[in-house]
PDB file of N, CA and C in Angstrom:
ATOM      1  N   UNK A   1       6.183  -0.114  23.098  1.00  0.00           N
ATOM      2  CA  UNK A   1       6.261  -1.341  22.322  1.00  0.00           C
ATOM      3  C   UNK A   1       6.842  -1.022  20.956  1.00  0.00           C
ATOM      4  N   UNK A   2       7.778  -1.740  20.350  1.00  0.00           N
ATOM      5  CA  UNK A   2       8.537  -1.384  18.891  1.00  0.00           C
ATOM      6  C   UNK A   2       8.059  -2.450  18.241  1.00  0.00           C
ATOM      7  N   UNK A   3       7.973  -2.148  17.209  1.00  0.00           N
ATOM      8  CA  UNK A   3       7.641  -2.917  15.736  1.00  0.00           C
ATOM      9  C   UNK A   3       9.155  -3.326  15.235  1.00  0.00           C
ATOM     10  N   UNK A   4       9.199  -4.426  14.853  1.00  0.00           N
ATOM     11  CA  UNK A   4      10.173  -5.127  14.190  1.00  0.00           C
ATOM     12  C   UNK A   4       9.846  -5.372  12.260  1.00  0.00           C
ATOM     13  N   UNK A   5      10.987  -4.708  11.112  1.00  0.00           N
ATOM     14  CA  UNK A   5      10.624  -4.902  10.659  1.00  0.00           C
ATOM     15  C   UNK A   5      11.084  -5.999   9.643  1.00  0.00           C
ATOM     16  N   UNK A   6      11.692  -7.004  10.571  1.00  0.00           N
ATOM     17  CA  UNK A   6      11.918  -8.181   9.803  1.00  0.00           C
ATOM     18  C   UNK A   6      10.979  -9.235   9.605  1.00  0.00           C
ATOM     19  N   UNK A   7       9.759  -9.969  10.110  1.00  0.00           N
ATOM     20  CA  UNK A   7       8.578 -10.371   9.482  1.00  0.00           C
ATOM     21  C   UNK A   7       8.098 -10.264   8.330  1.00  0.00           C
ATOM     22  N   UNK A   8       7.636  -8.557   8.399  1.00  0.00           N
ATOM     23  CA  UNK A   8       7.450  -7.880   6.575  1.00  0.00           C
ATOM     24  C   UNK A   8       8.412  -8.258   5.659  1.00  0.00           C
ATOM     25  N   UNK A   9       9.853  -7.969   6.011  1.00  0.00           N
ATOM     26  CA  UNK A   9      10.968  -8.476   4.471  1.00  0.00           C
ATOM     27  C   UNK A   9      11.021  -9.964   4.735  1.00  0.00           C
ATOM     28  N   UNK A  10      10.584 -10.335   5.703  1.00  0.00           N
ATOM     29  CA  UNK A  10      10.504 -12.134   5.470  1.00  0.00           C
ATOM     30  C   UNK A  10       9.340 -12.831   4.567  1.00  0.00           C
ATOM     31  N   UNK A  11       8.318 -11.849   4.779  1.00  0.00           N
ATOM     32  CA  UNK A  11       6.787 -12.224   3.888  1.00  0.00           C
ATOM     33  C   UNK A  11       7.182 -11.681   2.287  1.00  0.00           C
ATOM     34  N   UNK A  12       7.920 -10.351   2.632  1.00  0.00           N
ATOM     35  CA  UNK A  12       8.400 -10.125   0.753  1.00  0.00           C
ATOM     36  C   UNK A  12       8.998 -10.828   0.188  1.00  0.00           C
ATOM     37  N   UNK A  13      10.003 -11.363   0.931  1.00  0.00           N
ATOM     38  CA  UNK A  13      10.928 -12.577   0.116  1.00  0.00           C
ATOM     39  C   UNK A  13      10.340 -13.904  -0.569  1.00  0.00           C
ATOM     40  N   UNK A  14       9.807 -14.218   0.275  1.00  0.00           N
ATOM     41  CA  UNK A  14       8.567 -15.467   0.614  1.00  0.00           C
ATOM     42  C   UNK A  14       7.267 -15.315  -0.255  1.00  0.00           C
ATOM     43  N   UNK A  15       7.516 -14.163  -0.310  1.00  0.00           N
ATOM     44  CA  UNK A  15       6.220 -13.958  -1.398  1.00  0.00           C
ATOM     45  C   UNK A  15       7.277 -13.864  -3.083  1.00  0.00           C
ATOM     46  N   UNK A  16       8.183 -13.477  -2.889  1.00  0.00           N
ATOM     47  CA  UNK A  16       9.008 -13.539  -4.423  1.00  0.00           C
ATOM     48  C   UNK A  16       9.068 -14.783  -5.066  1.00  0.00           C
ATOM     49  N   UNK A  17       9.091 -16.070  -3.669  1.00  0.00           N
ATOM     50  CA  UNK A  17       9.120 -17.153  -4.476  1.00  0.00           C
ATOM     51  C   UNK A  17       8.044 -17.950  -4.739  1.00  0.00           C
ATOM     52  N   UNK A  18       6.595 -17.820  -4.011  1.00  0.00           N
ATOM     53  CA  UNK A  18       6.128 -18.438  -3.364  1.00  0.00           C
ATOM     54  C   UNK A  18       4.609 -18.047  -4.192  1.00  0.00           C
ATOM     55  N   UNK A  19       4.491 -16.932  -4.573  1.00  0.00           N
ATOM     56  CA  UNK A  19       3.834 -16.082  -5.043  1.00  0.00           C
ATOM     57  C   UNK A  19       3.767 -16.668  -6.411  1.00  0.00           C
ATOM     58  N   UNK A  20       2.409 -16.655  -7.639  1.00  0.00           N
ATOM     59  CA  UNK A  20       3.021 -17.283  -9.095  1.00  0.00           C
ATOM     60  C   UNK A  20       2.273 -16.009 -10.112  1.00  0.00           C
ATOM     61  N   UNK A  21       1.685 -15.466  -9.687  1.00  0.00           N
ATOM     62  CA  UNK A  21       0.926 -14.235 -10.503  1.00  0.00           C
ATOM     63  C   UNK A  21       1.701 -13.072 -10.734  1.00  0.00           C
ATOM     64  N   UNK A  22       2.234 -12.262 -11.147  1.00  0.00           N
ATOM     65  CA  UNK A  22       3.016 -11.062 -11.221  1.00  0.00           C
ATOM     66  C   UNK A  22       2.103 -10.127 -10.641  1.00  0.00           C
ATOM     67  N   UNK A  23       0.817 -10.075 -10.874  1.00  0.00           N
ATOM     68  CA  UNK A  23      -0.036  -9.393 -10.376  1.00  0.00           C
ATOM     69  C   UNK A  23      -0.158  -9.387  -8.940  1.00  0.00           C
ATOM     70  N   UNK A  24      -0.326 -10.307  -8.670  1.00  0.00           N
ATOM     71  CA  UNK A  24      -0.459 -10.858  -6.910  1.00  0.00           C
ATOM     72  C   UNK A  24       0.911 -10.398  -6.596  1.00  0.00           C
ATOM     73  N   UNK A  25       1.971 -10.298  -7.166  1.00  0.00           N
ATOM     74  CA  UNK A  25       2.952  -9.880  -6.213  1.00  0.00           C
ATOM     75  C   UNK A  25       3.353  -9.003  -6.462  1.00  0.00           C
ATOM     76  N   UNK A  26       3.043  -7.902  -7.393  1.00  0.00           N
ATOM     77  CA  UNK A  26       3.740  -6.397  -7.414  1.00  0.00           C
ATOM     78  C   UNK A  26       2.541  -6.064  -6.119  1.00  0.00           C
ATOM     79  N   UNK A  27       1.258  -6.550  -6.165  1.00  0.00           N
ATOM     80  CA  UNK A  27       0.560  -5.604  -4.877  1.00  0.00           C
ATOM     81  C   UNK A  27       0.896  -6.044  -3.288  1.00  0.00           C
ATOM     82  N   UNK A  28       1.332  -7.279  -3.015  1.00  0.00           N
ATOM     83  CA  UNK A  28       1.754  -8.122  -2.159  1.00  0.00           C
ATOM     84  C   UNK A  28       3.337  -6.988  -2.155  1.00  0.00           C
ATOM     85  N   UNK A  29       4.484  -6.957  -2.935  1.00  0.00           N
ATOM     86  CA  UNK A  29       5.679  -5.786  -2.646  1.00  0.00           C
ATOM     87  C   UNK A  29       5.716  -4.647  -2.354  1.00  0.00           C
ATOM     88  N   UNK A  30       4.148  -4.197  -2.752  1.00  0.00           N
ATOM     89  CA  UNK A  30       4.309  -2.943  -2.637  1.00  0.00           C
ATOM     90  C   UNK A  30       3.351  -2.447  -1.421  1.00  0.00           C
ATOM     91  N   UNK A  31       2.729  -3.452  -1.033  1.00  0.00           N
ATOM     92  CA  UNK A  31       1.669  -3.809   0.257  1.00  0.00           C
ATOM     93  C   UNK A  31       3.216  -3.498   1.413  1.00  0.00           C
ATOM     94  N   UNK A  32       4.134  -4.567   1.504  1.00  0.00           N
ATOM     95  CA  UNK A  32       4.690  -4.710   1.723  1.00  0.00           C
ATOM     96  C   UNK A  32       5.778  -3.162   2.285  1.00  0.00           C
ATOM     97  N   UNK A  33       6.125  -2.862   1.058  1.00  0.00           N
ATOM     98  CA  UNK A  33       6.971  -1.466   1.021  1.00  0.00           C
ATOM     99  C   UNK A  33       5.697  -0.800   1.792  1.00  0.00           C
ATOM    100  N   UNK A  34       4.795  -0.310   1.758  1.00  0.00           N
ATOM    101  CA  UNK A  34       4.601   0.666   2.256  1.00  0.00           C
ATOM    102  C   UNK A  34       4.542   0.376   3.664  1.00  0.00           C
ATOM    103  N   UNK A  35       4.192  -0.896   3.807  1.00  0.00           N
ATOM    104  CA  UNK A  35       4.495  -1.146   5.481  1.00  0.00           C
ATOM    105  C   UNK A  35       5.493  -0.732   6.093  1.00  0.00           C
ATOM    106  N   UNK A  36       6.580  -1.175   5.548  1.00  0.00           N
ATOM    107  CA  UNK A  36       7.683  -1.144   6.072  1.00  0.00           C
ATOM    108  C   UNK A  36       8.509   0.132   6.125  1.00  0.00           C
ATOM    109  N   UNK A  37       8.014   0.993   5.317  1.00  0.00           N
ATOM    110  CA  UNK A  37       8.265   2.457   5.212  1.00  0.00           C
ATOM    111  C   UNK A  37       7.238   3.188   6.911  1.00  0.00           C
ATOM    112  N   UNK A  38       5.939   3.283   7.121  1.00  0.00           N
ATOM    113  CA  UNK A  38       5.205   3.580   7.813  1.00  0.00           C
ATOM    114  C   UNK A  38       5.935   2.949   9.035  1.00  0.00           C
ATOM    115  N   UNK A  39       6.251   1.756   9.283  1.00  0.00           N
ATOM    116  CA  UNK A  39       6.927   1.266  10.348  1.00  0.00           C
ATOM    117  C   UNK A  39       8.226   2.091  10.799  1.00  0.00           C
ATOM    118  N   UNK A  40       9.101   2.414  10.224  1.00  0.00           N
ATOM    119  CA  UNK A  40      10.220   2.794  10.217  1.00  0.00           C
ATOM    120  C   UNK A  40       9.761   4.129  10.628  1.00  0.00           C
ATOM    121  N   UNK A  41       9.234   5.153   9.957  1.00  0.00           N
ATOM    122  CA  UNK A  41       9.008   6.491  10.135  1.00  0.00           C
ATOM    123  C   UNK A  41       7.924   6.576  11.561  1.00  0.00           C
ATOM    124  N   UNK A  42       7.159   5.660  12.150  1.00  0.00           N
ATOM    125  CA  UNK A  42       6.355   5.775  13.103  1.00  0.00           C
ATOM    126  C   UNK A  42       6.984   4.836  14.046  1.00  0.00           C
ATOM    127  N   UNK A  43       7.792   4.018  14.015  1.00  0.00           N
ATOM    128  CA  UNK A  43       8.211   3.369  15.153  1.00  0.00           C
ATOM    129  C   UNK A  43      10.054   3.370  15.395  1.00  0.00           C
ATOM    130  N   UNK A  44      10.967   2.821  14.508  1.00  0.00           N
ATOM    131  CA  UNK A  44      11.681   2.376  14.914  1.00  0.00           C
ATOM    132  C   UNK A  44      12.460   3.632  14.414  1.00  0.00           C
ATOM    133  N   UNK A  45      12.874   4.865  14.859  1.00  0.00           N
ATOM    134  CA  UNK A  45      13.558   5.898  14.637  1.00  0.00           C
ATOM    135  C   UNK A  45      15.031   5.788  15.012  1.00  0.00           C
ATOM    136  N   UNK A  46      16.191   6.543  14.556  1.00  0.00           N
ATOM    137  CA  UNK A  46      17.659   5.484  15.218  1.00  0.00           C
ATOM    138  C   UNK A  46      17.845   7.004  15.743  1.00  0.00           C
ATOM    139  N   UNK A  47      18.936   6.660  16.606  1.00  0.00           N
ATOM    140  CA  UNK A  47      19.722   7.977  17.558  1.00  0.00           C
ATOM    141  C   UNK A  47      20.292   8.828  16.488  1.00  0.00           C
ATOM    142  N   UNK A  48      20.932   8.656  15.680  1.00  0.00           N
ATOM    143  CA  UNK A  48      21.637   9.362  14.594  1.00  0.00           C
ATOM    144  C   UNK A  48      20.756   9.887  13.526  1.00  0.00           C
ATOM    145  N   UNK A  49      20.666  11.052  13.400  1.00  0.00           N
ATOM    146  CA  UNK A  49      20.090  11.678  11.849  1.00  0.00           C
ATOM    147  C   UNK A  49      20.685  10.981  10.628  1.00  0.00           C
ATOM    148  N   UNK A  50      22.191  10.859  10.604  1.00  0.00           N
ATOM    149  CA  UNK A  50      22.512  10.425   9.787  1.00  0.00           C
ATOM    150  C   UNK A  50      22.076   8.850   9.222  1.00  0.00           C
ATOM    151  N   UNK A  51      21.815   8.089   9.950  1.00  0.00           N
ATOM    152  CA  UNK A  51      21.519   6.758  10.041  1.00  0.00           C
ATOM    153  C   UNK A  51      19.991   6.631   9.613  1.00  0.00           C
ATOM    154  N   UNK A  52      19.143   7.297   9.656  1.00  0.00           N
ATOM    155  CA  UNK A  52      17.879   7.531   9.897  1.00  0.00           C
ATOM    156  C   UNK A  52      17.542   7.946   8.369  1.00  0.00           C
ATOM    157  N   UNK A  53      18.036   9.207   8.067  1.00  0.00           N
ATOM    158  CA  UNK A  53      18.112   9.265   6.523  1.00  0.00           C
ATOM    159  C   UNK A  53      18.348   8.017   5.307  1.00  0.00           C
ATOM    160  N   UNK A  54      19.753   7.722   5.617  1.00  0.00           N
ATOM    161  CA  UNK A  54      20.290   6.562   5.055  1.00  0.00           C
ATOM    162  C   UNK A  54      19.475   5.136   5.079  1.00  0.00           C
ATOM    163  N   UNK A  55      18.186   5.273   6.172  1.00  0.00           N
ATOM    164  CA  UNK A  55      17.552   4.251   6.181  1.00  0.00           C
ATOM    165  C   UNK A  55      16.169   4.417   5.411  1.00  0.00           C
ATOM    166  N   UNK A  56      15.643   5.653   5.410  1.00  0.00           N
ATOM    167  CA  UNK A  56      14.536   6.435   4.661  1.00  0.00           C
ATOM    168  C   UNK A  56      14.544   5.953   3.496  1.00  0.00           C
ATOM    169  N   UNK A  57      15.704   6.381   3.088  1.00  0.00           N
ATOM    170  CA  UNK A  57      16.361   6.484   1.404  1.00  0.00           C
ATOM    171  C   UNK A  57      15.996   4.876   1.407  1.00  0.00           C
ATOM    172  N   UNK A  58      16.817   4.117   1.973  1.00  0.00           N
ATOM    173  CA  UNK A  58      16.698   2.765   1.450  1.00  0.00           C
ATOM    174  C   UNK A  58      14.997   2.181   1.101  1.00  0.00           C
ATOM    175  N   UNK A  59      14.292   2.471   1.817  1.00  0.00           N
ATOM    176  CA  UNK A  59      12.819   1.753   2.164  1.00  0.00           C
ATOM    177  C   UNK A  59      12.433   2.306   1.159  1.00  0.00           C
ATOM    178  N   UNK A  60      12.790   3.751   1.380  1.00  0.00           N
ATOM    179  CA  UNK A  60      11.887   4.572   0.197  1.00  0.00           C
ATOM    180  C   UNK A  60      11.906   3.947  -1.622  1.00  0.00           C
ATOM    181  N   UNK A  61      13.468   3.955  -1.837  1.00  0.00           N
ATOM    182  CA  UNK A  61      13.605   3.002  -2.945  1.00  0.00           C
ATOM    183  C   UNK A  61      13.198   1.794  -2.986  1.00  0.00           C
ATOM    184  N   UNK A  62      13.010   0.732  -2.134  1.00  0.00           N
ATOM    185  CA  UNK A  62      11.805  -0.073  -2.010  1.00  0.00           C
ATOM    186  C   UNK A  62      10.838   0.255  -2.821  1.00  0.00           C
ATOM    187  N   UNK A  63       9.872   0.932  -1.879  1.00  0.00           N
ATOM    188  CA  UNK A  63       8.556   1.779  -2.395  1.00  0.00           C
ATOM    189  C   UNK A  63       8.469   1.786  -3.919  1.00  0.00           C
ATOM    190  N   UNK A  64       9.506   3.183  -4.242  1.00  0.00           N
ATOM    191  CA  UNK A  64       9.203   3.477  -5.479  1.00  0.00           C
ATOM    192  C   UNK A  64       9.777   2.370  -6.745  1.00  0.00           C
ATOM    193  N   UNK A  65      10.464   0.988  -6.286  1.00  0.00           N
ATOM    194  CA  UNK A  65      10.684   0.026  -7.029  1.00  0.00           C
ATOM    195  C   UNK A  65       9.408  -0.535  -7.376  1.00  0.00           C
ATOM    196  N   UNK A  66       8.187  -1.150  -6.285  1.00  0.00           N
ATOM    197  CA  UNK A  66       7.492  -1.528  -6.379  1.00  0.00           C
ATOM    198  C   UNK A  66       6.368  -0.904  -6.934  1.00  0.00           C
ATOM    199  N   UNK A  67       6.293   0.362  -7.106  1.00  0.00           N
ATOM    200  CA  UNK A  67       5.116   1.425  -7.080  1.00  0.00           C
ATOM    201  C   UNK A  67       5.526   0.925  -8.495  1.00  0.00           C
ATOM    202  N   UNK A  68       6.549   0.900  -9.158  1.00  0.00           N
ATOM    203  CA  UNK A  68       6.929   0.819 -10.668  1.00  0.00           C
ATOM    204  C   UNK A  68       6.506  -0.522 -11.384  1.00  0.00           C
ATOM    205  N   UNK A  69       6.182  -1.465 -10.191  1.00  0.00           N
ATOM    206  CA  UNK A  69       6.220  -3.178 -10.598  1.00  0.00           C
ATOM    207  C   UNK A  69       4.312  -3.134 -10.804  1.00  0.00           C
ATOM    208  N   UNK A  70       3.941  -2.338  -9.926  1.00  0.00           N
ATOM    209  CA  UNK A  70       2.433  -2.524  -9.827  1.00  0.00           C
ATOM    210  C   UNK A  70       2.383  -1.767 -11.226  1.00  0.00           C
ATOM    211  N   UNK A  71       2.551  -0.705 -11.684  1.00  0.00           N
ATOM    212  CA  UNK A  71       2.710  -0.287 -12.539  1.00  0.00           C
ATOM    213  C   UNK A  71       2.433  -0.542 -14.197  1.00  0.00           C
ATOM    214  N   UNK A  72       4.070  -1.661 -13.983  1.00  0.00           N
ATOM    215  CA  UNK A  72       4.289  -2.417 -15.157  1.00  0.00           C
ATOM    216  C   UNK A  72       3.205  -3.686 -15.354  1.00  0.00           C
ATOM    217  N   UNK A  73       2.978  -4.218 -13.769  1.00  0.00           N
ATOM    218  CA  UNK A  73       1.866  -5.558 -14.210  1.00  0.00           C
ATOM    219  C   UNK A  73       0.613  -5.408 -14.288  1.00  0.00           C
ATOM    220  N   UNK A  74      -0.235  -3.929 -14.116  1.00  0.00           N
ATOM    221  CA  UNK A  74      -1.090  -4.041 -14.415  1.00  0.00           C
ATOM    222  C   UNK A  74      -1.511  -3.388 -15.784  1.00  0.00           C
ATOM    223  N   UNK A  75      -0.684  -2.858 -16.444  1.00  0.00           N
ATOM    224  CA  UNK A  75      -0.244  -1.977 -17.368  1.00  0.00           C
ATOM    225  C   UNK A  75      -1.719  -0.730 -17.656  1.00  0.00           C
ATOM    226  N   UNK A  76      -2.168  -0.181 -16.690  1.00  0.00           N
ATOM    227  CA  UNK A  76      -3.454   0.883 -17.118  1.00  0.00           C
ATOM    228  C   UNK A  76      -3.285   1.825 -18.364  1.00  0.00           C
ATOM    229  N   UNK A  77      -4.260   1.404 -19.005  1.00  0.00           N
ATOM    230  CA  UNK A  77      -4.693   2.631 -19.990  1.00  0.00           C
ATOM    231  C   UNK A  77      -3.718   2.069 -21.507  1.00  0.00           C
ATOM    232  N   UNK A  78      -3.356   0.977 -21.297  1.00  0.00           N
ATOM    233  CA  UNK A  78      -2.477   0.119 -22.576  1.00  0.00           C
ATOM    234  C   UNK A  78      -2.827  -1.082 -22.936  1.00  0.00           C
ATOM    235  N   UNK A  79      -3.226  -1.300 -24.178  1.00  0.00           N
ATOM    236  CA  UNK A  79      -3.752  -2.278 -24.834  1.00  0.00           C
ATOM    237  C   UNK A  79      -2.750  -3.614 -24.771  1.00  0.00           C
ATOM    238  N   UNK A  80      -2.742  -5.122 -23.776  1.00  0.00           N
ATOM    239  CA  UNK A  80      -1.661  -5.854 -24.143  1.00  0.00           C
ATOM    240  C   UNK A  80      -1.124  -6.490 -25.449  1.00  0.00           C
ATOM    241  N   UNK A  81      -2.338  -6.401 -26.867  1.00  0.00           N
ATOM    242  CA  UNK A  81      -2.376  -6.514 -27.668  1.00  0.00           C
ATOM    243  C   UNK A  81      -1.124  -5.837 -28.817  1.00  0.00           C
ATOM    244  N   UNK A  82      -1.456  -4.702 -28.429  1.00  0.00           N
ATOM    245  CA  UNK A  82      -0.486  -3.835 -29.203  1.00  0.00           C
ATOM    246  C   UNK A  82       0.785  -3.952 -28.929  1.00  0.00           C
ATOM    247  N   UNK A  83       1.638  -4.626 -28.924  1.00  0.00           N
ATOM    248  CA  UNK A  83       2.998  -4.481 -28.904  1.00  0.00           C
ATOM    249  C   UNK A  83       3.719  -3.157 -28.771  1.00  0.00           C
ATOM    250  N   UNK A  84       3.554  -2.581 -29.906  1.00  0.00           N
ATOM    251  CA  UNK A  84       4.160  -0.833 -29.661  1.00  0.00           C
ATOM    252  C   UNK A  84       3.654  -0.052 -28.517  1.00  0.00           C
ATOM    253  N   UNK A  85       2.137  -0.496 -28.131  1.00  0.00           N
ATOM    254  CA  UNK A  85       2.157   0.126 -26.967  1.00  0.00           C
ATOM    255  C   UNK A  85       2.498  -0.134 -25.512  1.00  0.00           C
ATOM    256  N   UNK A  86       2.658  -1.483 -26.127  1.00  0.00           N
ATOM    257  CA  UNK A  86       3.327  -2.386 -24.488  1.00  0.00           C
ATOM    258  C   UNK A  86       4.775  -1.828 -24.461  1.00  0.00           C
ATOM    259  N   UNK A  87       5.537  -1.953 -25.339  1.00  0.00           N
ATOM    260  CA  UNK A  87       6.576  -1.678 -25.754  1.00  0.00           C
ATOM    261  C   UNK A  87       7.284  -0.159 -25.197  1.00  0.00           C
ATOM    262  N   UNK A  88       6.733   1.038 -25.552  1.00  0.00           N
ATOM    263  CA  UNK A  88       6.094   2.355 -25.429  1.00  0.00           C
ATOM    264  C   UNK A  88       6.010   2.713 -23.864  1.00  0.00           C
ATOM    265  N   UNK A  89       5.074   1.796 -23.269  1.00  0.00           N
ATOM    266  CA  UNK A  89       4.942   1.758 -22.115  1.00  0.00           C
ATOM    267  C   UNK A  89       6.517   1.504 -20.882  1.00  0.00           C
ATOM    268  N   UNK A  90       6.763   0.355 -21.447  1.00  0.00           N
ATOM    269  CA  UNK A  90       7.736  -0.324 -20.787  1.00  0.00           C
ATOM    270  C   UNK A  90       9.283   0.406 -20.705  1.00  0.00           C
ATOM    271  N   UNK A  91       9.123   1.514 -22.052  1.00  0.00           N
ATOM    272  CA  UNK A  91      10.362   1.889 -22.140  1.00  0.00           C
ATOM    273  C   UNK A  91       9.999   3.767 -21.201  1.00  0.00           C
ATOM    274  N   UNK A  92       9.039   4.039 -20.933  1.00  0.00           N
ATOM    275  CA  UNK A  92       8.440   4.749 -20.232  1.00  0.00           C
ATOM    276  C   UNK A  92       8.635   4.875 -18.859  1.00  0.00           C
ATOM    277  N   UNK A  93       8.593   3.480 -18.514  1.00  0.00           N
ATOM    278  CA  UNK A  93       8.688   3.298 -16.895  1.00  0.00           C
ATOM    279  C   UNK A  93      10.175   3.170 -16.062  1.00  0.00           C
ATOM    280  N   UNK A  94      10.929   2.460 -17.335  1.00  0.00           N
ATOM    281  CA  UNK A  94      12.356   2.498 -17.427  1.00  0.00           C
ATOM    282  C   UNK A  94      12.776   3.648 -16.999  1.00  0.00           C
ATOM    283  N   UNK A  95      12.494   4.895 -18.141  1.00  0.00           N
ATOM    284  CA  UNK A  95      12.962   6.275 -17.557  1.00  0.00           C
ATOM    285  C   UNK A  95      12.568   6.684 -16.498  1.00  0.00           C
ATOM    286  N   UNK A  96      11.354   6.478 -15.753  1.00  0.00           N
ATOM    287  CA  UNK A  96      10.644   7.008 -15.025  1.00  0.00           C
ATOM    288  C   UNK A  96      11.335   6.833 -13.119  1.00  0.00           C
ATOM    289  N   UNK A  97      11.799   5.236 -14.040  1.00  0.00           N
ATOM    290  CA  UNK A  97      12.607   4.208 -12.584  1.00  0.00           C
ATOM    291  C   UNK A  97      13.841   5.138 -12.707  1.00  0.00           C
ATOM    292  N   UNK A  98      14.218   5.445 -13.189  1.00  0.00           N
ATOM    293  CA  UNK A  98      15.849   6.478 -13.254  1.00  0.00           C
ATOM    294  C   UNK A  98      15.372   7.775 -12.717  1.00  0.00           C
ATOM    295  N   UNK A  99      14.265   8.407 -12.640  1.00  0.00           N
ATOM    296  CA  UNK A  99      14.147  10.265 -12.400  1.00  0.00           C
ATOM    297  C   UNK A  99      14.652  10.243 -11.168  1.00  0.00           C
ATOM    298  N   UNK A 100      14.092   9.397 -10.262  1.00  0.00           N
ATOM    299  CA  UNK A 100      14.445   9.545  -8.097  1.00  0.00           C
ATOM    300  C   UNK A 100      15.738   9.185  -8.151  1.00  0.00           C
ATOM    301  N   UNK A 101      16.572   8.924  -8.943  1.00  0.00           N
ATOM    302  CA  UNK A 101      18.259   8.844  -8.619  1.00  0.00           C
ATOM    303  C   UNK A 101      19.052  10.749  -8.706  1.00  0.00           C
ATOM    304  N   UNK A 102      18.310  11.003  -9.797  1.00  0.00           N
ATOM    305  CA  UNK A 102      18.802  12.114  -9.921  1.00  0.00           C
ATOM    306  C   UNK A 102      18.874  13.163  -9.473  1.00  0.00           C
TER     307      UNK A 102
END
């Protein structure tokens, strides 16, 4: 039996618009990403290595987009008060979203 993983990017989308909390939906994307990562690597494997990689990579950046969104909306260990540290923070995660390219 194969898992299909168009449902999941139909509920992410659907949840982008549909969704009104930032909170509720970085964990709802990233609920999401990891599904769809686990799916891929445990079910739907392609004939080609090459294809298979190229599809890793994609989900995976998923993932670590969202891992960055949960991140930013729940902001741990930063006062929302403080500006400089929201600020601080935000320009933090920025770099952080750039390291997995490199």
């Amino acid at each position: 039996m194969r898992a299909s993983h168009a449902p999941m990017q139909m509920i992410m989308t659907c949840a982008s618009v549909f969704v009104g909390g930032i909170e509720w939906l970085s964990v709802v994307q990233f609920t999401g990403a990891v599904l769809l990562v686990y799916m891929y690597l445990r079910w739907l494997p392609y004939l080609h290595a090459t294809v298979n990689c190229v599809r890793v990579a994609a989900y995976s950046s998923i993932l670590w987009a969202a891992s960055i969104l949960v991140i930013l909306a729940f902001q741990p260990g930063v006062d929302p008060n403080d500006d400089n540290a929201v600020h601080e923070q935000r320009w933090a995660m920025c770099r952080l979203g750039h390291y997995h390219v490199a």
